[in-house]
PDB file of N, CA and C in Angstrom:
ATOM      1  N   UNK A   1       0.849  -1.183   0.000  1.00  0.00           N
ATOM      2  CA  UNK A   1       0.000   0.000   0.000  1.00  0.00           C
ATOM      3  C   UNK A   1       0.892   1.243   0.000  1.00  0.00           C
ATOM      4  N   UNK A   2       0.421   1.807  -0.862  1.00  0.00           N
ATOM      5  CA  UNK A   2       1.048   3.767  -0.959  1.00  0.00           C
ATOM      6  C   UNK A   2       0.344   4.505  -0.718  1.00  0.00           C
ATOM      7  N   UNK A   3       0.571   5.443  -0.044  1.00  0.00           N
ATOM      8  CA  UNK A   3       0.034   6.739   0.320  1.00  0.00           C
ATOM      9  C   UNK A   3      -0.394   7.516  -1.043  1.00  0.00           C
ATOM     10  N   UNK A   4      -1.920   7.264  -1.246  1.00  0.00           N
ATOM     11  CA  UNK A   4      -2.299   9.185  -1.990  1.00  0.00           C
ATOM     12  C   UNK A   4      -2.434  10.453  -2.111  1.00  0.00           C
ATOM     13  N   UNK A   5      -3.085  10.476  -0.252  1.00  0.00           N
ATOM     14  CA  UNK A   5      -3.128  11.739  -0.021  1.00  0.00           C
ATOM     15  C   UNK A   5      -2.721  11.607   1.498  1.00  0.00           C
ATOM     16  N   UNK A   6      -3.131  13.025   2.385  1.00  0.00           N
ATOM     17  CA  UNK A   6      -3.855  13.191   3.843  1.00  0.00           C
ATOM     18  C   UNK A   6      -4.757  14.355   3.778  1.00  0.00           C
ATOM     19  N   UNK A   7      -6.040  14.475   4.257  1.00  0.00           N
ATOM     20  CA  UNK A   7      -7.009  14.924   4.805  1.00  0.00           C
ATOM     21  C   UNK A   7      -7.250  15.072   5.852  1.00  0.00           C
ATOM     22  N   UNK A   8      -7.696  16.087   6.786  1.00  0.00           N
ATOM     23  CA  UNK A   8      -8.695  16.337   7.423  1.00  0.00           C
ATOM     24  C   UNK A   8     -10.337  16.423   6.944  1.00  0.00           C
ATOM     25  N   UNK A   9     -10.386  16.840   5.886  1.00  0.00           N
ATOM     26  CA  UNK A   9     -11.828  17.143   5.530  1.00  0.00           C
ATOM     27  C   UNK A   9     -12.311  15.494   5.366  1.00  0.00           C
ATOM     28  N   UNK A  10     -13.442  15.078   5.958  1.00  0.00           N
ATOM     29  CA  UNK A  10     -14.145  13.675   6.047  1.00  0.00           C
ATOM     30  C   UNK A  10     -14.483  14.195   4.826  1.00  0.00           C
ATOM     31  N   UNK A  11     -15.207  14.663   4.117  1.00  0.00           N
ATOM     32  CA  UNK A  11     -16.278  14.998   2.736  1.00  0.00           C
ATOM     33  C   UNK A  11     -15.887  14.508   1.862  1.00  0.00           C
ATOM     34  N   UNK A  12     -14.642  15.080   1.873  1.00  0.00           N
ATOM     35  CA  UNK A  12     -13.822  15.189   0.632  1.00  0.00           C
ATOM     36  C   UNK A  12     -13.396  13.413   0.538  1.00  0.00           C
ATOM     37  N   UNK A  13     -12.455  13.470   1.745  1.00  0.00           N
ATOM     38  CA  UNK A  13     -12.131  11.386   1.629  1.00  0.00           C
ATOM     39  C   UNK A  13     -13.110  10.754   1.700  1.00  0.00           C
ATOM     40  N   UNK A  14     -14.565  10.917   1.736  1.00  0.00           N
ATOM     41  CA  UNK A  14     -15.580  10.134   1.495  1.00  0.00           C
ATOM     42  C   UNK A  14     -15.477  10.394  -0.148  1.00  0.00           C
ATOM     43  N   UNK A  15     -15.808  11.661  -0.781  1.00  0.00           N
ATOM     44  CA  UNK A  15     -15.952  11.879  -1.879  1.00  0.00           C
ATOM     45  C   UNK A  15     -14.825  11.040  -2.654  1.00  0.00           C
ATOM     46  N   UNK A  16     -13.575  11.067  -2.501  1.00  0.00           N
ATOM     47  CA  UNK A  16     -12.652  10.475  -3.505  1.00  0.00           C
ATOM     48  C   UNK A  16     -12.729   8.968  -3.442  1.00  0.00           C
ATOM     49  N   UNK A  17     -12.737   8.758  -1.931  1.00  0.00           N
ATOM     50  CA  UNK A  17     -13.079   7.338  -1.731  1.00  0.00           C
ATOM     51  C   UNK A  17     -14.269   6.332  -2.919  1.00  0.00           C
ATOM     52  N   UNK A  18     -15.485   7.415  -2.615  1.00  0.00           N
ATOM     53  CA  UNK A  18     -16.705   6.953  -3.708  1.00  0.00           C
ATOM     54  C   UNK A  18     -15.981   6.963  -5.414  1.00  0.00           C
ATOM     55  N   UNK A  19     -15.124   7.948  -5.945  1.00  0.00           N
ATOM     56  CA  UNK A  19     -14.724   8.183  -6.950  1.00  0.00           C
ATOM     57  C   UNK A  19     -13.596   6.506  -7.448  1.00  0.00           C
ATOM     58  N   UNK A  20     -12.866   6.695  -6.702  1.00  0.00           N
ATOM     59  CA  UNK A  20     -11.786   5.631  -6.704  1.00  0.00           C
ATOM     60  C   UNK A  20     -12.610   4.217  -6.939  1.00  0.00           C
ATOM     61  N   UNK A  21     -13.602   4.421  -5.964  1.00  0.00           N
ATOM     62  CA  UNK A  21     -14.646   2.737  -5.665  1.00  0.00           C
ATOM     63  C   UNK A  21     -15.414   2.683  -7.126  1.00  0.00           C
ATOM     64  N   UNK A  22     -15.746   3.441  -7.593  1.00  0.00           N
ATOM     65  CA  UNK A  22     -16.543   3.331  -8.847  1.00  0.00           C
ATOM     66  C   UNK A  22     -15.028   3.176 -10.089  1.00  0.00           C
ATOM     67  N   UNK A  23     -14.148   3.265  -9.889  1.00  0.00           N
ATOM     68  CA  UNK A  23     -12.974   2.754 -10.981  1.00  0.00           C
ATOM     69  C   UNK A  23     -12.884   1.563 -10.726  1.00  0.00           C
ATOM     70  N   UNK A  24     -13.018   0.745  -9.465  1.00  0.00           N
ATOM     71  CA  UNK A  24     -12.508  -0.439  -9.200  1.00  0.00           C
ATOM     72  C   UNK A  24     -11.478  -0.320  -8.348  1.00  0.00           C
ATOM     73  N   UNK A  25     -11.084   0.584  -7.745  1.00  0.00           N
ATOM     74  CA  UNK A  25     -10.022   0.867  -6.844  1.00  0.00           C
ATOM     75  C   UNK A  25     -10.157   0.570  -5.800  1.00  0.00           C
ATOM     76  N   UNK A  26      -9.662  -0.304  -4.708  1.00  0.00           N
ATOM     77  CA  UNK A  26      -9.490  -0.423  -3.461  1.00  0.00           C
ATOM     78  C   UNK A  26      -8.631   0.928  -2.708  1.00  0.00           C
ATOM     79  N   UNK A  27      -9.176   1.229  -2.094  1.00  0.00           N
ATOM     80  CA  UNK A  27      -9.064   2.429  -0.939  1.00  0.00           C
ATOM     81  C   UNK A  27      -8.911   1.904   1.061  1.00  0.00           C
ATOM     82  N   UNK A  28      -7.972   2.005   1.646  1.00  0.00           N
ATOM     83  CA  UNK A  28      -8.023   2.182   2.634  1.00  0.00           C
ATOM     84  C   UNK A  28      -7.445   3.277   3.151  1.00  0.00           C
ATOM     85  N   UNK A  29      -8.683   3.657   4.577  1.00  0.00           N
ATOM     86  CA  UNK A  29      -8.205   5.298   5.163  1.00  0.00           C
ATOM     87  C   UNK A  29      -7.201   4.568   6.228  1.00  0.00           C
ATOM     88  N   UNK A  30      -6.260   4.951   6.810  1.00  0.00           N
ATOM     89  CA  UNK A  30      -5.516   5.095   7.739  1.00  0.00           C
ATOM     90  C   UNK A  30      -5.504   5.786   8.918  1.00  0.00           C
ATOM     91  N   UNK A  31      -5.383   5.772  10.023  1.00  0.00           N
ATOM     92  CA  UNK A  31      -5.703   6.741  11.255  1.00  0.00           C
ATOM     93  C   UNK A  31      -6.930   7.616  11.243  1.00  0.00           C
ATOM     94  N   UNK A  32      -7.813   6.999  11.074  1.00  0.00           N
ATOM     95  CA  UNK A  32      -9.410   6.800  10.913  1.00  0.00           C
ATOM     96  C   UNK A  32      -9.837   7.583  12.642  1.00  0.00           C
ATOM     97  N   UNK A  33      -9.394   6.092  13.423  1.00  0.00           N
ATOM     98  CA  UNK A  33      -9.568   6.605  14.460  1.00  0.00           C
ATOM     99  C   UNK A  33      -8.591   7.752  15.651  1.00  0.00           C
ATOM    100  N   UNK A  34      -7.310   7.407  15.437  1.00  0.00           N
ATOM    101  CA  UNK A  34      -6.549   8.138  15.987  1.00  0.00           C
ATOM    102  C   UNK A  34      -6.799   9.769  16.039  1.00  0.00           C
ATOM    103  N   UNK A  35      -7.299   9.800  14.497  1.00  0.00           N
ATOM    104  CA  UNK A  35      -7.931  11.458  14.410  1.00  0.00           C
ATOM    105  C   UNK A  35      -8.959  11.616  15.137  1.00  0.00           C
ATOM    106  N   UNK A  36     -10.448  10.565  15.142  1.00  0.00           N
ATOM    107  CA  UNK A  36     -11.144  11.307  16.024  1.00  0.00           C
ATOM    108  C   UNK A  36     -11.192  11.231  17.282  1.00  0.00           C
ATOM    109  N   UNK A  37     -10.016  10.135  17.867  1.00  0.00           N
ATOM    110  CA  UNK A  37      -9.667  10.357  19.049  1.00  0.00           C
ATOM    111  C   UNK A  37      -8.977  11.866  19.290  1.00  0.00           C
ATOM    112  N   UNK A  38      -8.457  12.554  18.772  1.00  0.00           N
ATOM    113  CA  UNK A  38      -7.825  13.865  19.112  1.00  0.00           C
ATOM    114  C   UNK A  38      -8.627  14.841  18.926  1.00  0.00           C
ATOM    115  N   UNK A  39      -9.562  14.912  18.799  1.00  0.00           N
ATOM    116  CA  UNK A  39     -11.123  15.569  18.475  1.00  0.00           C
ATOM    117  C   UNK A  39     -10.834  16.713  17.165  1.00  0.00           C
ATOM    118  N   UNK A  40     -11.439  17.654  17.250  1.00  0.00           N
ATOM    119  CA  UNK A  40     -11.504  18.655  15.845  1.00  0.00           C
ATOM    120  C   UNK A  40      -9.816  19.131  15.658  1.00  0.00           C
ATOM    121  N   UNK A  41      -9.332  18.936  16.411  1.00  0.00           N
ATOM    122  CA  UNK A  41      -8.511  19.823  16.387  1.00  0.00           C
ATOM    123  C   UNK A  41      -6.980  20.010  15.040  1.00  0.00           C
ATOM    124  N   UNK A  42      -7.487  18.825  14.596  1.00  0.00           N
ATOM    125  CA  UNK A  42      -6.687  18.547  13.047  1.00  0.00           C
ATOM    126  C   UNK A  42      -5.158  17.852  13.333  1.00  0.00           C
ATOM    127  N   UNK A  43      -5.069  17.751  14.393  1.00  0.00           N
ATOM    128  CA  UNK A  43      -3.311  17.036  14.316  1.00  0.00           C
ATOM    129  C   UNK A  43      -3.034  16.411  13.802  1.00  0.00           C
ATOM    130  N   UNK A  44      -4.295  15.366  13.730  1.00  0.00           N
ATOM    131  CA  UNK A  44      -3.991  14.078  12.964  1.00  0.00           C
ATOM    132  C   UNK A  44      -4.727  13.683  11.566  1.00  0.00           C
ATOM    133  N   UNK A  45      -4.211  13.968  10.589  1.00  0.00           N
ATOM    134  CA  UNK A  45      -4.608  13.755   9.233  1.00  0.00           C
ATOM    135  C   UNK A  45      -5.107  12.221   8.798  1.00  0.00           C
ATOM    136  N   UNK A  46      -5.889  12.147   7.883  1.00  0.00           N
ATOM    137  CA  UNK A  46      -6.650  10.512   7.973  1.00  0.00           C
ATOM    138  C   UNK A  46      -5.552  10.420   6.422  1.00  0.00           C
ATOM    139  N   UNK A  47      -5.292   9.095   6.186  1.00  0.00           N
ATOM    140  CA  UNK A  47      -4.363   8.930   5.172  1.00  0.00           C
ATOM    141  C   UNK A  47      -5.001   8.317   4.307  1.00  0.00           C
ATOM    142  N   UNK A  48      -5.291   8.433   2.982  1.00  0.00           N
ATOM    143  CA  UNK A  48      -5.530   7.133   1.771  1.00  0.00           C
ATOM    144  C   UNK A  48      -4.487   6.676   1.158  1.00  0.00           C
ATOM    145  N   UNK A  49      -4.838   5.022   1.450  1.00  0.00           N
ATOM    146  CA  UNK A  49      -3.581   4.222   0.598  1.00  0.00           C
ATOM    147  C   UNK A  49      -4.496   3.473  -0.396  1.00  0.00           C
ATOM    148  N   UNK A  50      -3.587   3.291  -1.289  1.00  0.00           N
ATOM    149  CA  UNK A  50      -4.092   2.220  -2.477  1.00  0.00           C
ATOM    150  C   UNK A  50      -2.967   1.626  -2.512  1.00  0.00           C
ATOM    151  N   UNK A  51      -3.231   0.764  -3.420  1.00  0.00           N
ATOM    152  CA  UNK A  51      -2.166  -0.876  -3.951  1.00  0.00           C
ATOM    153  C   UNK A  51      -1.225  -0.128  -4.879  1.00  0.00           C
ATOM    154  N   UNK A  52       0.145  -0.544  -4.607  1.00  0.00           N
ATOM    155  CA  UNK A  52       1.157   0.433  -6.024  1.00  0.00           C
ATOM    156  C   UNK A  52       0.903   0.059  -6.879  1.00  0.00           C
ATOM    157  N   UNK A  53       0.361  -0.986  -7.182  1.00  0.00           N
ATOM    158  CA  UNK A  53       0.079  -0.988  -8.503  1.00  0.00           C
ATOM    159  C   UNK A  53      -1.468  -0.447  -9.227  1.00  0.00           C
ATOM    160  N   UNK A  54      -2.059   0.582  -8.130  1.00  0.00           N
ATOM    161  CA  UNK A  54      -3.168   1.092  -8.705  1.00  0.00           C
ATOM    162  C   UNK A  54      -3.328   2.548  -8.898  1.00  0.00           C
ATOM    163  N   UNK A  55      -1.634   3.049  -8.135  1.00  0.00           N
ATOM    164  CA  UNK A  55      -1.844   4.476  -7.787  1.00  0.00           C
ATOM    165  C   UNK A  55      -1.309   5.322  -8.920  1.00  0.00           C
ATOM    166  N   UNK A  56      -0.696   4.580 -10.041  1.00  0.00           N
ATOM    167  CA  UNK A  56      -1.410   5.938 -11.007  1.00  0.00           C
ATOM    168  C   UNK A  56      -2.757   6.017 -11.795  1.00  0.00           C
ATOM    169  N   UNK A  57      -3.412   5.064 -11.818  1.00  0.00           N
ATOM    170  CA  UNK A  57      -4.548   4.974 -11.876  1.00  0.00           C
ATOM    171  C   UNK A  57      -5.445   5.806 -11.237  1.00  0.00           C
ATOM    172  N   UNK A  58      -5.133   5.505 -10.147  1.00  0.00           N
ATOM    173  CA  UNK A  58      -5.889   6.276  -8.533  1.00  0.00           C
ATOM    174  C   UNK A  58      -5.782   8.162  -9.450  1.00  0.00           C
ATOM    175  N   UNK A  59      -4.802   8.285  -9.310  1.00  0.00           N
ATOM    176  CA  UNK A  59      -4.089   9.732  -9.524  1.00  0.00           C
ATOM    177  C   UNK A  59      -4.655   9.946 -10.998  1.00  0.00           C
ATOM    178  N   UNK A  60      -4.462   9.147 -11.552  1.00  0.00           N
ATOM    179  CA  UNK A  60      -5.832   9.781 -12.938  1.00  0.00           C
ATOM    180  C   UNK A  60      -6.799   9.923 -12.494  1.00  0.00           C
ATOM    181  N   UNK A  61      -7.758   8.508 -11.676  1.00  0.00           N
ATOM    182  CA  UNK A  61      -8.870   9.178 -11.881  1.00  0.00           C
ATOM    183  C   UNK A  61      -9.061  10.321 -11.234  1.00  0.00           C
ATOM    184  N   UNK A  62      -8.396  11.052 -10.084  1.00  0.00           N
ATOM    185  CA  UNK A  62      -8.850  11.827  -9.171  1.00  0.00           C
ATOM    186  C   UNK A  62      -8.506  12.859 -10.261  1.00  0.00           C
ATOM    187  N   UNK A  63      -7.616  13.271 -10.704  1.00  0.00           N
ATOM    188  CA  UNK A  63      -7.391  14.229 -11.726  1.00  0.00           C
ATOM    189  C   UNK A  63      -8.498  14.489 -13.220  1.00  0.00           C
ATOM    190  N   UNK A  64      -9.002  13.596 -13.027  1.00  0.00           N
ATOM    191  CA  UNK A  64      -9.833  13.833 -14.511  1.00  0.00           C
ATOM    192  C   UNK A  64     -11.358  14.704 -13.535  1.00  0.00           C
ATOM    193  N   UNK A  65     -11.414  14.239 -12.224  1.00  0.00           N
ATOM    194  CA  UNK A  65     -12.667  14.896 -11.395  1.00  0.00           C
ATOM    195  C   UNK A  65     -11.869  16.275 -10.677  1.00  0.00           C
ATOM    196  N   UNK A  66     -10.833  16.213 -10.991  1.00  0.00           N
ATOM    197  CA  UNK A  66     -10.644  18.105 -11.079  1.00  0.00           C
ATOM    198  C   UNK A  66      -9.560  18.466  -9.578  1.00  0.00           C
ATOM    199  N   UNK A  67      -9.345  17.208  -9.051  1.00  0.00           N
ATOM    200  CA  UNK A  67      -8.601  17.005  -7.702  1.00  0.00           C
ATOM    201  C   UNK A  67      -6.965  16.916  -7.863  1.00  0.00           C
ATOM    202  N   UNK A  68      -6.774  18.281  -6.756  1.00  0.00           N
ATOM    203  CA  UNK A  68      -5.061  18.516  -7.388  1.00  0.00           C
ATOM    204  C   UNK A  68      -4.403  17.338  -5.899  1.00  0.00           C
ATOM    205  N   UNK A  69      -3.574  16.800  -6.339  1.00  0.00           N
ATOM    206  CA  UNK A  69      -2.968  16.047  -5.428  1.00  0.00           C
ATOM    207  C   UNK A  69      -1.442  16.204  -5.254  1.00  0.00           C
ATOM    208  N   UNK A  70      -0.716  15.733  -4.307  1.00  0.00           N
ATOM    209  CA  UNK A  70       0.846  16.066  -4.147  1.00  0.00           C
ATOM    210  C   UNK A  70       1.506  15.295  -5.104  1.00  0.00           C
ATOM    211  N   UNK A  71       2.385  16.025  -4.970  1.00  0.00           N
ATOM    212  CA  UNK A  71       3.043  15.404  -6.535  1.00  0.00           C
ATOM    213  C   UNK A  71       3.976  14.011  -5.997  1.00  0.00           C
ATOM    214  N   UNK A  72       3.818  13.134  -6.894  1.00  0.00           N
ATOM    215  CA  UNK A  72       4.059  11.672  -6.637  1.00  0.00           C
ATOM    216  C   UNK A  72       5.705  11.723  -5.832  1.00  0.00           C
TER     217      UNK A  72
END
């Protein structure tokens, strides 16, 4: 698994999450809970990983729906 992004915004990693799932992409968030154990306060960023062998895939599709991501 590789890292795609980190977030705070839930919306948004729900949103890409749904995007990725409709390519066929497996998505797992990372420190899911650790963040909302630390409550609003943002310390802890939730992580998406995909399979290396899906993440330029991943990184197209998020790019064709208009999503700027860190550069690989």
């Amino acid at each position: 698994m590789v890292e795609l992004l980190r977030t705070n915004d839930v919306v948004r990693l729900s949103w890409l999450t749904a995007l990725l799932a409709d390519a066929g992409i497996v998505v797992i968030v990372l420190d899911h809970h650790a963040s909302l154990m630390e409550g609003s306060i943002g310390a802890i960023q939730r992580r998406m990983m995909v399979e290396a062998g899906d993440l330029q895939a991943a990184r197209r599709v998020l790019a064709s729906a208009g999503e700027s991501l860190p550069p690989a």
